[in-house]
N, C-alpha and C. Protein backbone atom coordinates (compact mmCIF):
# COMPACT_ATOMS: atom_id res chain seq x y z
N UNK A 1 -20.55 5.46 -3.74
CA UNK A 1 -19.36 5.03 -3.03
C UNK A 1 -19.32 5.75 -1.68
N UNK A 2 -19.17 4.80 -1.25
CA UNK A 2 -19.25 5.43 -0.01
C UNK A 2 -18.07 6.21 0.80
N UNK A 3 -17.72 6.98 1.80
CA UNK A 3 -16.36 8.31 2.54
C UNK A 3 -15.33 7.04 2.77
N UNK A 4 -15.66 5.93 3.43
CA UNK A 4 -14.71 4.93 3.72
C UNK A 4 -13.94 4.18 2.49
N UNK A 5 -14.80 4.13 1.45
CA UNK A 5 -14.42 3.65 -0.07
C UNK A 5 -13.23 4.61 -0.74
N UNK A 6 -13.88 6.10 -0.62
CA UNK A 6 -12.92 6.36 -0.84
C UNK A 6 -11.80 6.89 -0.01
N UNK A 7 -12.21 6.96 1.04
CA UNK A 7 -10.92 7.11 1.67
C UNK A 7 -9.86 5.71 1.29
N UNK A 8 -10.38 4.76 1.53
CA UNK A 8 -9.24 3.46 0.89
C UNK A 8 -8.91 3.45 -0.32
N UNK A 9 -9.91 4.07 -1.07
CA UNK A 9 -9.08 4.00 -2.59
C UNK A 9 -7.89 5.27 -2.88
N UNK A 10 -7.66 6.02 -2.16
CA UNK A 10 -6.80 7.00 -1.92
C UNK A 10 -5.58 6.52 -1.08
N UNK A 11 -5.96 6.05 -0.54
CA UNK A 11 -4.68 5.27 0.72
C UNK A 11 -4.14 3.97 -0.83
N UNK A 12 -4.76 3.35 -1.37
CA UNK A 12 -4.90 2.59 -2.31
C UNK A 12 -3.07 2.80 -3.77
N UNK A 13 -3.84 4.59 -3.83
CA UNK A 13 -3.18 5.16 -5.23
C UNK A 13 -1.93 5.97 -3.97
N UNK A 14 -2.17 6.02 -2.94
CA UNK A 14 -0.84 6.40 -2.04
C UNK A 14 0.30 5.68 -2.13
N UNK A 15 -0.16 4.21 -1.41
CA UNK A 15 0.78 2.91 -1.65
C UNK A 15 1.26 2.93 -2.99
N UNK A 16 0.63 3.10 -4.14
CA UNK A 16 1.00 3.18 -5.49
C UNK A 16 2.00 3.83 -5.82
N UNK A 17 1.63 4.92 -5.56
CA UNK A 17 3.13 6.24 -5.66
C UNK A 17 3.87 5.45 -5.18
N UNK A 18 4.03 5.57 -3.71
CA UNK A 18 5.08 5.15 -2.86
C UNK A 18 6.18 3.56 -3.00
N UNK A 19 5.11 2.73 -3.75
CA UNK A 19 5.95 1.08 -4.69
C UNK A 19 6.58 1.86 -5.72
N UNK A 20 6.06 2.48 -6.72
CA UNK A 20 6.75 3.66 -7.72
C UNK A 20 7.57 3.64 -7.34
N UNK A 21 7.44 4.85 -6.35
CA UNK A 21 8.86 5.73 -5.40
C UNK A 21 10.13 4.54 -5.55
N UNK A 22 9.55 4.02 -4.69
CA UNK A 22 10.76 2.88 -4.52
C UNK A 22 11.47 2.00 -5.62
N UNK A 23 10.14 1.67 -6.63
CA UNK A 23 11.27 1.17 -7.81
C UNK A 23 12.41 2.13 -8.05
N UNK A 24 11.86 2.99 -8.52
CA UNK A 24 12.51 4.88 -8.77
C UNK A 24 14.20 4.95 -8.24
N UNK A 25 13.70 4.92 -6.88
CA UNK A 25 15.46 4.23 -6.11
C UNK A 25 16.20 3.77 -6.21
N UNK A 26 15.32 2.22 -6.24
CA UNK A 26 16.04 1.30 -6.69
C UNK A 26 17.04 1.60 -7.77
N UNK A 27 16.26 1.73 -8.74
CA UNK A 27 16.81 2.13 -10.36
C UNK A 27 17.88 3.30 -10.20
N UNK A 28 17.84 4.38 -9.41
CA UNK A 28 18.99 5.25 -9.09
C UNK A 28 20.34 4.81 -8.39
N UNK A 29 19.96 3.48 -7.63
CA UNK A 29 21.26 3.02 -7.26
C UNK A 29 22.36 2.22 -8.33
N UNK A 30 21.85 1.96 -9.44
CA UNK A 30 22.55 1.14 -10.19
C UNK A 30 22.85 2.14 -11.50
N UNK A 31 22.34 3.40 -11.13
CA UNK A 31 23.21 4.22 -11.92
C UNK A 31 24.26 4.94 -11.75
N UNK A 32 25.54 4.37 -11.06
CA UNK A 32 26.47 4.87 -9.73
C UNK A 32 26.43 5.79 -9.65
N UNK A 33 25.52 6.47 -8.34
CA UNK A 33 25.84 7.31 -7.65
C UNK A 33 27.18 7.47 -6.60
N UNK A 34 26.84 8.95 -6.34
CA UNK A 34 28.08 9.32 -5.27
C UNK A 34 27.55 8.35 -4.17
N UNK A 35 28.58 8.58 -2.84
CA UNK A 35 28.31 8.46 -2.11
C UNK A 35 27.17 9.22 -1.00
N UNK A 36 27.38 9.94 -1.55
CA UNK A 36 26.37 11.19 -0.89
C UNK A 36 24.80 10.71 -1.38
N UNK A 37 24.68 10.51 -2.74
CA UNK A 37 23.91 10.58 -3.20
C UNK A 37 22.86 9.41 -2.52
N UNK A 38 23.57 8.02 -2.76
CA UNK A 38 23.82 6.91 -2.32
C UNK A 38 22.86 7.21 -0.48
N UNK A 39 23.64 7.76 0.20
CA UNK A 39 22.83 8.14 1.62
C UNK A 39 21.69 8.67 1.33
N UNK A 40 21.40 9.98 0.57
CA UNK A 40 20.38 10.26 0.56
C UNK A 40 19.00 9.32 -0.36
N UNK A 41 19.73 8.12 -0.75
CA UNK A 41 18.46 7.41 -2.04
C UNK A 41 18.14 6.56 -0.38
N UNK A 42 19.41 5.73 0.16
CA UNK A 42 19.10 5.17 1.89
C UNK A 42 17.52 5.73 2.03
N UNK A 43 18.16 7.25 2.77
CA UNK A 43 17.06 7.77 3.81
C UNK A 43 15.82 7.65 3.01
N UNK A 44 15.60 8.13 1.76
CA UNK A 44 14.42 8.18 0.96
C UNK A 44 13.64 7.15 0.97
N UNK A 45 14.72 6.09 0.71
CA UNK A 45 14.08 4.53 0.96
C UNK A 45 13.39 4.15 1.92
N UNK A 46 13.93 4.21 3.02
CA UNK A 46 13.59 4.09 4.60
C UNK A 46 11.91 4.67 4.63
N UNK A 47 12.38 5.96 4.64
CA UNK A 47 10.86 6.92 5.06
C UNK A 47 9.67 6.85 4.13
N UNK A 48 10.23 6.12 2.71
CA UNK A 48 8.74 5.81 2.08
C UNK A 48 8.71 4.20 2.61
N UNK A 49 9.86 3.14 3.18
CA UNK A 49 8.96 2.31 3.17
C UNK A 49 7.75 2.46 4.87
N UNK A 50 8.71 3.50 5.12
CA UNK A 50 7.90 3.79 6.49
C UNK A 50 6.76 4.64 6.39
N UNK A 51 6.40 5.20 5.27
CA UNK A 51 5.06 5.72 5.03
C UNK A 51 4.26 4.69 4.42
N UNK A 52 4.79 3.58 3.82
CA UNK A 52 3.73 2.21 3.14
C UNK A 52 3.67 1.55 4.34
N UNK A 53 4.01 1.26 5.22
CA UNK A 53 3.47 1.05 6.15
C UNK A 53 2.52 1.07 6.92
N UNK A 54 2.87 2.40 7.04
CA UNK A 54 1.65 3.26 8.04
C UNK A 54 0.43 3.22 6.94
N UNK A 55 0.56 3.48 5.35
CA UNK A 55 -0.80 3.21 4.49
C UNK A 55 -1.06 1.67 4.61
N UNK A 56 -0.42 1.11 4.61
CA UNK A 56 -1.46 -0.75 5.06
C UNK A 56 -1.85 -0.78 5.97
N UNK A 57 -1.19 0.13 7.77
CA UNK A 57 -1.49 -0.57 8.64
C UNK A 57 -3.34 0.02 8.33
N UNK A 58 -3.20 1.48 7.74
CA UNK A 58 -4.54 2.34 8.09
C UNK A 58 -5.87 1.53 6.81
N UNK A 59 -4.53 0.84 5.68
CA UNK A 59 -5.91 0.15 5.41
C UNK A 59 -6.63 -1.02 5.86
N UNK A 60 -5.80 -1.82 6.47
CA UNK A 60 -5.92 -3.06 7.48
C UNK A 60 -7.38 -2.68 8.32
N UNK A 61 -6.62 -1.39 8.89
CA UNK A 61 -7.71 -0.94 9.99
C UNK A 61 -9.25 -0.68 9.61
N UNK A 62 -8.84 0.29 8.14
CA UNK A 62 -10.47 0.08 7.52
C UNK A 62 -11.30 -0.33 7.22
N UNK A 63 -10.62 -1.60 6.51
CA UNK A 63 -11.06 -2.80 5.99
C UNK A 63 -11.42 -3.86 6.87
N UNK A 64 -11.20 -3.89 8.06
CA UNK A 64 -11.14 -4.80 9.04
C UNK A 64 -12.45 -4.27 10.11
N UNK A 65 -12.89 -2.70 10.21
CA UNK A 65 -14.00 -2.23 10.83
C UNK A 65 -15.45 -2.68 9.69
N UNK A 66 -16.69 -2.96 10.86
CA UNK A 66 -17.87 -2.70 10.33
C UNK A 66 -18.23 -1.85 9.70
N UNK A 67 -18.85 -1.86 8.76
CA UNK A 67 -19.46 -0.54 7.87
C UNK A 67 -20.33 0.30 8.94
């Protein structure tokens, strides 16, 4: 396997966590939280979907270069 293989299969089990993560949230909002709490599941939300992001755009990029 080749450094690029696995570098994507790591970016791969990243995204993984991070869909997790977010069910995870999800599922915390419908167990009424405070309000407080509530903001902080928000921000959590936000910044992992803004880290799955940045893991597609970088696998896009990998996957999309010549070997």
């Amino acid at each position: 396997m080749s450094s690029k293989e696995l570098i994507i299969e790591k970016l791969l089990e990243q995204r993984d966590i991070n869909l997790n993560t977010l069910k995870h949230l999800e599922f915390e909002l419908v167990m009424d939280p405070t309000e407080k709490e509530i903001e902080k599941i928000n921000i959590l939300q936000k910044n992992t979907i803004e880290e799955l992001k940045k893991i597609e755009q970088e696998i896009a990029f990998l996957t999309s270069k010549k070997s």
